[in-house]
PDB file of N, CA and C in Angstrom:
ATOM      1  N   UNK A   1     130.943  81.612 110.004  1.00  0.00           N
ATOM      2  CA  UNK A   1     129.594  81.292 110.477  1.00  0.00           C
ATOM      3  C   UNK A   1     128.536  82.077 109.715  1.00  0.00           C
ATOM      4  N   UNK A   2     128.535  83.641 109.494  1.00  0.00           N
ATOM      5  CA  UNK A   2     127.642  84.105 108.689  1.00  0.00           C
ATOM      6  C   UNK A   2     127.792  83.896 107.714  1.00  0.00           C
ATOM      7  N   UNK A   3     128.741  83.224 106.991  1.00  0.00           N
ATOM      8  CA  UNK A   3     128.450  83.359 105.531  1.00  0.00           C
ATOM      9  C   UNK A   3     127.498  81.767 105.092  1.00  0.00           C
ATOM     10  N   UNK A   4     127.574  80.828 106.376  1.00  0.00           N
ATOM     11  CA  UNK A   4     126.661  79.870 106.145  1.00  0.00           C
ATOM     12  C   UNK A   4     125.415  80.060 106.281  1.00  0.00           C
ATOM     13  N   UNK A   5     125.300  81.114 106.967  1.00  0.00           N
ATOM     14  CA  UNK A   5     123.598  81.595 107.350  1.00  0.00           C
ATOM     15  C   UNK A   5     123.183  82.085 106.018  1.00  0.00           C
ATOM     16  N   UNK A   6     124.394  83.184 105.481  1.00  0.00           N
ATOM     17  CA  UNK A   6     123.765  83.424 104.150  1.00  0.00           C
ATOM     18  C   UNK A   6     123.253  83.084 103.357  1.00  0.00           C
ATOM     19  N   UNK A   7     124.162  81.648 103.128  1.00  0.00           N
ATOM     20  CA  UNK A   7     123.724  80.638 102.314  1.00  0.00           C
ATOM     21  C   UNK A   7     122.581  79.798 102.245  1.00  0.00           C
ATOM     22  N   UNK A   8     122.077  79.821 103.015  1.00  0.00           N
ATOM     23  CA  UNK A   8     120.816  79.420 103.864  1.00  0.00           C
ATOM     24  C   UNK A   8     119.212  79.832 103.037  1.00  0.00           C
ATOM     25  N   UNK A   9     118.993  78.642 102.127  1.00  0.00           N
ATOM     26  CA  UNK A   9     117.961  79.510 101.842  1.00  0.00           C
ATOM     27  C   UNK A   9     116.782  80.463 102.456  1.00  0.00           C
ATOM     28  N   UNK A  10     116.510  79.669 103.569  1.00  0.00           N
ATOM     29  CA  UNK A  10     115.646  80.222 104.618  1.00  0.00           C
ATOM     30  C   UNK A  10     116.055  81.906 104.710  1.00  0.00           C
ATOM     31  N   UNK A  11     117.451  81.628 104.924  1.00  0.00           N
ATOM     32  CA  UNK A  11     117.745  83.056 105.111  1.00  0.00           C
ATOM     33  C   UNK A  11     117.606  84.128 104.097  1.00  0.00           C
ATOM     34  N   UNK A  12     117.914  83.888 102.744  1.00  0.00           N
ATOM     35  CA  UNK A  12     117.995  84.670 101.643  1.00  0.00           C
ATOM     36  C   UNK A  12     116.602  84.924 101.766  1.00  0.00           C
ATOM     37  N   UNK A  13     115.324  84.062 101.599  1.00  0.00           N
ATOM     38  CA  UNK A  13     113.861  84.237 101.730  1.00  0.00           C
ATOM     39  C   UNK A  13     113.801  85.346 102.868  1.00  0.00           C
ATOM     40  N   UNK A  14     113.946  85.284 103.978  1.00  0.00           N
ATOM     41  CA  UNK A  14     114.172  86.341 104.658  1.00  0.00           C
ATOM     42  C   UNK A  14     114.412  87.784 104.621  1.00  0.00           C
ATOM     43  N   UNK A  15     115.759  87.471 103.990  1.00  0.00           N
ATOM     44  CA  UNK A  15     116.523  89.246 103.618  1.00  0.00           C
ATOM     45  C   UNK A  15     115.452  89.741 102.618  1.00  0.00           C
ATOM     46  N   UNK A  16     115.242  88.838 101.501  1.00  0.00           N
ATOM     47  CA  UNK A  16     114.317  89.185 100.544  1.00  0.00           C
ATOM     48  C   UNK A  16     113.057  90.117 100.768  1.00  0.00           C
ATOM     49  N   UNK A  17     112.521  89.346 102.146  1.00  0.00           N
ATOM     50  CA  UNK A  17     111.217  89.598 102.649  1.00  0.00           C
ATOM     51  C   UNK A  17     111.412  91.064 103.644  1.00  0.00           C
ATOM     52  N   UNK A  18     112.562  91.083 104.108  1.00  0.00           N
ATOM     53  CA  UNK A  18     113.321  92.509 104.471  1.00  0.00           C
ATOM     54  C   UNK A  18     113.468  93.722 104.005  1.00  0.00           C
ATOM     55  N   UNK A  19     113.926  93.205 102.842  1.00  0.00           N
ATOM     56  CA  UNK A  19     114.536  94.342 101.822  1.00  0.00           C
ATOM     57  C   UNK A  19     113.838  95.616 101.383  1.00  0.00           C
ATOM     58  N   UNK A  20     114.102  96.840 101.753  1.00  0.00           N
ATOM     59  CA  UNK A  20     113.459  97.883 101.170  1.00  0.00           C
ATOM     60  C   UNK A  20     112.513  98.243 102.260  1.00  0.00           C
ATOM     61  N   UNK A  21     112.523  98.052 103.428  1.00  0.00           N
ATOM     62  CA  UNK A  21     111.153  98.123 104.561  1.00  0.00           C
ATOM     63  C   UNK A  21     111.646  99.070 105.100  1.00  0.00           C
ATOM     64  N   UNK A  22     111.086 100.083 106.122  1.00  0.00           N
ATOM     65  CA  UNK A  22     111.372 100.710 107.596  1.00  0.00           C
ATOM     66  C   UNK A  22     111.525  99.850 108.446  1.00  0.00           C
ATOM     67  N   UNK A  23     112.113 100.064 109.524  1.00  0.00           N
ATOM     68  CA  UNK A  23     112.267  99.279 110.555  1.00  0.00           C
ATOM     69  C   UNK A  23     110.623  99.209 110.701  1.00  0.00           C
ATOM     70  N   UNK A  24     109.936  99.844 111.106  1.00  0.00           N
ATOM     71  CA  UNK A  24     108.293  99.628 111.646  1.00  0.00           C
ATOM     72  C   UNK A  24     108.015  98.213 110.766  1.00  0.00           C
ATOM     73  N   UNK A  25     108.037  98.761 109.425  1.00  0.00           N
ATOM     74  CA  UNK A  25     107.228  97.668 107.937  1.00  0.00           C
ATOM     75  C   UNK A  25     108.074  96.473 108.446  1.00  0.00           C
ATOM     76  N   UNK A  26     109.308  96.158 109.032  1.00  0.00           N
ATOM     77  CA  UNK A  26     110.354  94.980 109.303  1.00  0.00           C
ATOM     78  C   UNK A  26     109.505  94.329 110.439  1.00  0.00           C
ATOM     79  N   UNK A  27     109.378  94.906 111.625  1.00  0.00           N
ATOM     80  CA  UNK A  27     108.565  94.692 112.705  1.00  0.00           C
ATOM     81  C   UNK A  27     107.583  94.363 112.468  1.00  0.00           C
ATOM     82  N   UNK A  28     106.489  94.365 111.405  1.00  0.00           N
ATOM     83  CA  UNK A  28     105.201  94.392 111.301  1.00  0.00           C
ATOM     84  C   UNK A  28     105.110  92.727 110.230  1.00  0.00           C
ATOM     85  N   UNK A  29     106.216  92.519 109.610  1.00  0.00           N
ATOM     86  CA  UNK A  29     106.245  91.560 109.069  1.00  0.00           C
ATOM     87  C   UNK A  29     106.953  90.436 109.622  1.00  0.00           C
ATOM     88  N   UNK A  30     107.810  90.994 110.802  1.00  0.00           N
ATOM     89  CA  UNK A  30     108.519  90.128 111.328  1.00  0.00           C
ATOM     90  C   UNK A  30     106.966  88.829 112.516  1.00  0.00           C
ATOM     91  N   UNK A  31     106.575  90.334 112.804  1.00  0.00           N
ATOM     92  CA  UNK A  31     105.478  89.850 113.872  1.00  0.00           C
ATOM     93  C   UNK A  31     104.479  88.492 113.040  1.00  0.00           C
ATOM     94  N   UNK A  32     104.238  89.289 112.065  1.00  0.00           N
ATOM     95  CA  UNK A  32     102.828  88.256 111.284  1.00  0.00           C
ATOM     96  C   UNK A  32     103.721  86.874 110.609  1.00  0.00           C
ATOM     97  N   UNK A  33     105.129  87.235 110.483  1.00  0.00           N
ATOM     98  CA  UNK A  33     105.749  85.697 110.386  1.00  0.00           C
ATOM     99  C   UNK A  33     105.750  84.813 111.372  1.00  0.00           C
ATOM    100  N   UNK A  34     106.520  85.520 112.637  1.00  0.00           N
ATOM    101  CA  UNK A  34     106.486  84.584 113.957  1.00  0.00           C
ATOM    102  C   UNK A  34     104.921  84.055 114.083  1.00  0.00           C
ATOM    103  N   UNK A  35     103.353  84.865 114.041  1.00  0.00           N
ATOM    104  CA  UNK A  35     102.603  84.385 114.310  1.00  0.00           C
ATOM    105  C   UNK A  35     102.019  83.585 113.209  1.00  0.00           C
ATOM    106  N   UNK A  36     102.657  83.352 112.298  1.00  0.00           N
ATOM    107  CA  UNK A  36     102.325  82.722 111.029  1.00  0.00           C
ATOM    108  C   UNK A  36     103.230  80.988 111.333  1.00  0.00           C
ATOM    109  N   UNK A  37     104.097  80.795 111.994  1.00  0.00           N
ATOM    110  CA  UNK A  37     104.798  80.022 112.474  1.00  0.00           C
ATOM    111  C   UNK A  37     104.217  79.907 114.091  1.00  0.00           C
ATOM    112  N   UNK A  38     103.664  79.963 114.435  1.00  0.00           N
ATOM    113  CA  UNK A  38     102.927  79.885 115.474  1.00  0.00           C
ATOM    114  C   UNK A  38     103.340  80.672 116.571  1.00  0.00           C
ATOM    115  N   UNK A  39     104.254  81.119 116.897  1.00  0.00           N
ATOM    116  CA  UNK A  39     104.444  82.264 117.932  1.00  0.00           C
ATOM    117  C   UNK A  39     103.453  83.367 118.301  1.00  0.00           C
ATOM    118  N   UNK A  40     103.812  83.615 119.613  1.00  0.00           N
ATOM    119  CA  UNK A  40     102.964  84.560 120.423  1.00  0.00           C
ATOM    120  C   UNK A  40     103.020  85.614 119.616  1.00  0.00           C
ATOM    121  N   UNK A  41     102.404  86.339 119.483  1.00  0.00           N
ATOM    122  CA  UNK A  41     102.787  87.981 119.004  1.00  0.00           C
ATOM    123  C   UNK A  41     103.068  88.707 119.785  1.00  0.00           C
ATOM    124  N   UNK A  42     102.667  88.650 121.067  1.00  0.00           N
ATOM    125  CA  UNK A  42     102.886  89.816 121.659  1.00  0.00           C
ATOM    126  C   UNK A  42     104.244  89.425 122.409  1.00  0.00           C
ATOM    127  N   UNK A  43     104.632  87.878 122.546  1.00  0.00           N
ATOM    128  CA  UNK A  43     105.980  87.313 123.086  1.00  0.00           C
ATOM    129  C   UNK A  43     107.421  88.332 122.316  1.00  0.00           C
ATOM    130  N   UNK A  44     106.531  88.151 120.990  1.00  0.00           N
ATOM    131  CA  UNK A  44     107.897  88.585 120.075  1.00  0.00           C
ATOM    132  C   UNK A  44     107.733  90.209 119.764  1.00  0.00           C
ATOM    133  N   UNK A  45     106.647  90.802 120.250  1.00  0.00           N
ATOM    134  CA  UNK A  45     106.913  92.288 119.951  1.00  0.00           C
ATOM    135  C   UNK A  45     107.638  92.778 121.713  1.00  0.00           C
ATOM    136  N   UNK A  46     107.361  92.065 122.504  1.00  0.00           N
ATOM    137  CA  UNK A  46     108.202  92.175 123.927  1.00  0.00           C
ATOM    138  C   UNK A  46     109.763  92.289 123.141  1.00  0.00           C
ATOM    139  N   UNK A  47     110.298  91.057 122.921  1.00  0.00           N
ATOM    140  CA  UNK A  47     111.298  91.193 122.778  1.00  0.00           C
ATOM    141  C   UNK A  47     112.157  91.606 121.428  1.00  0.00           C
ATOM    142  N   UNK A  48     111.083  91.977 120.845  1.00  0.00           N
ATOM    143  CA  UNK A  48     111.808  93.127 119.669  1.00  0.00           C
ATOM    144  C   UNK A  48     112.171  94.786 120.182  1.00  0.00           C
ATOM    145  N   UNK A  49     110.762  95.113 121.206  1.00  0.00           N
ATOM    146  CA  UNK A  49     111.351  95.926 122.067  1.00  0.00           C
ATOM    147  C   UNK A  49     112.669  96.415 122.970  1.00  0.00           C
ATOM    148  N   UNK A  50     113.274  95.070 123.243  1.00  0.00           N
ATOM    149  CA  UNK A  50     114.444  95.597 124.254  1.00  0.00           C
ATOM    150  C   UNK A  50     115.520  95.406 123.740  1.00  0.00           C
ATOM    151  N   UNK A  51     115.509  95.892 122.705  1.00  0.00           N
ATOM    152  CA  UNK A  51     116.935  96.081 122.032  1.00  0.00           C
ATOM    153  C   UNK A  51     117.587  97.699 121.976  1.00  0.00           C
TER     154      UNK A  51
END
């Protein structure tokens, strides 16, 4: 199963966009993607929290 995700361009664009960050810089880009895709921001910093 993960190695199809890998394959995934979406996904590689992703890791890409990952790569080399702090967790904070990950969070901070993760956020302005979801709200760049229309998501809540504050929906998705809730649940980046409870991990």
């Amino acid at each position: 199963m993960s190695g199809k995700l890998n394959s995934d361009p979406r996904m590689q664009q992703f890791n890409q966009l990952m790569s080399g960050k702090t967790y904070e810089q990950q969070k901070e880009t993760l956020l302005n993607y979801a709200q760049s895709k229309g998501f809540d921001r504050n929906m998705i910093a809730q649940l980046l929290s409870h991990r």
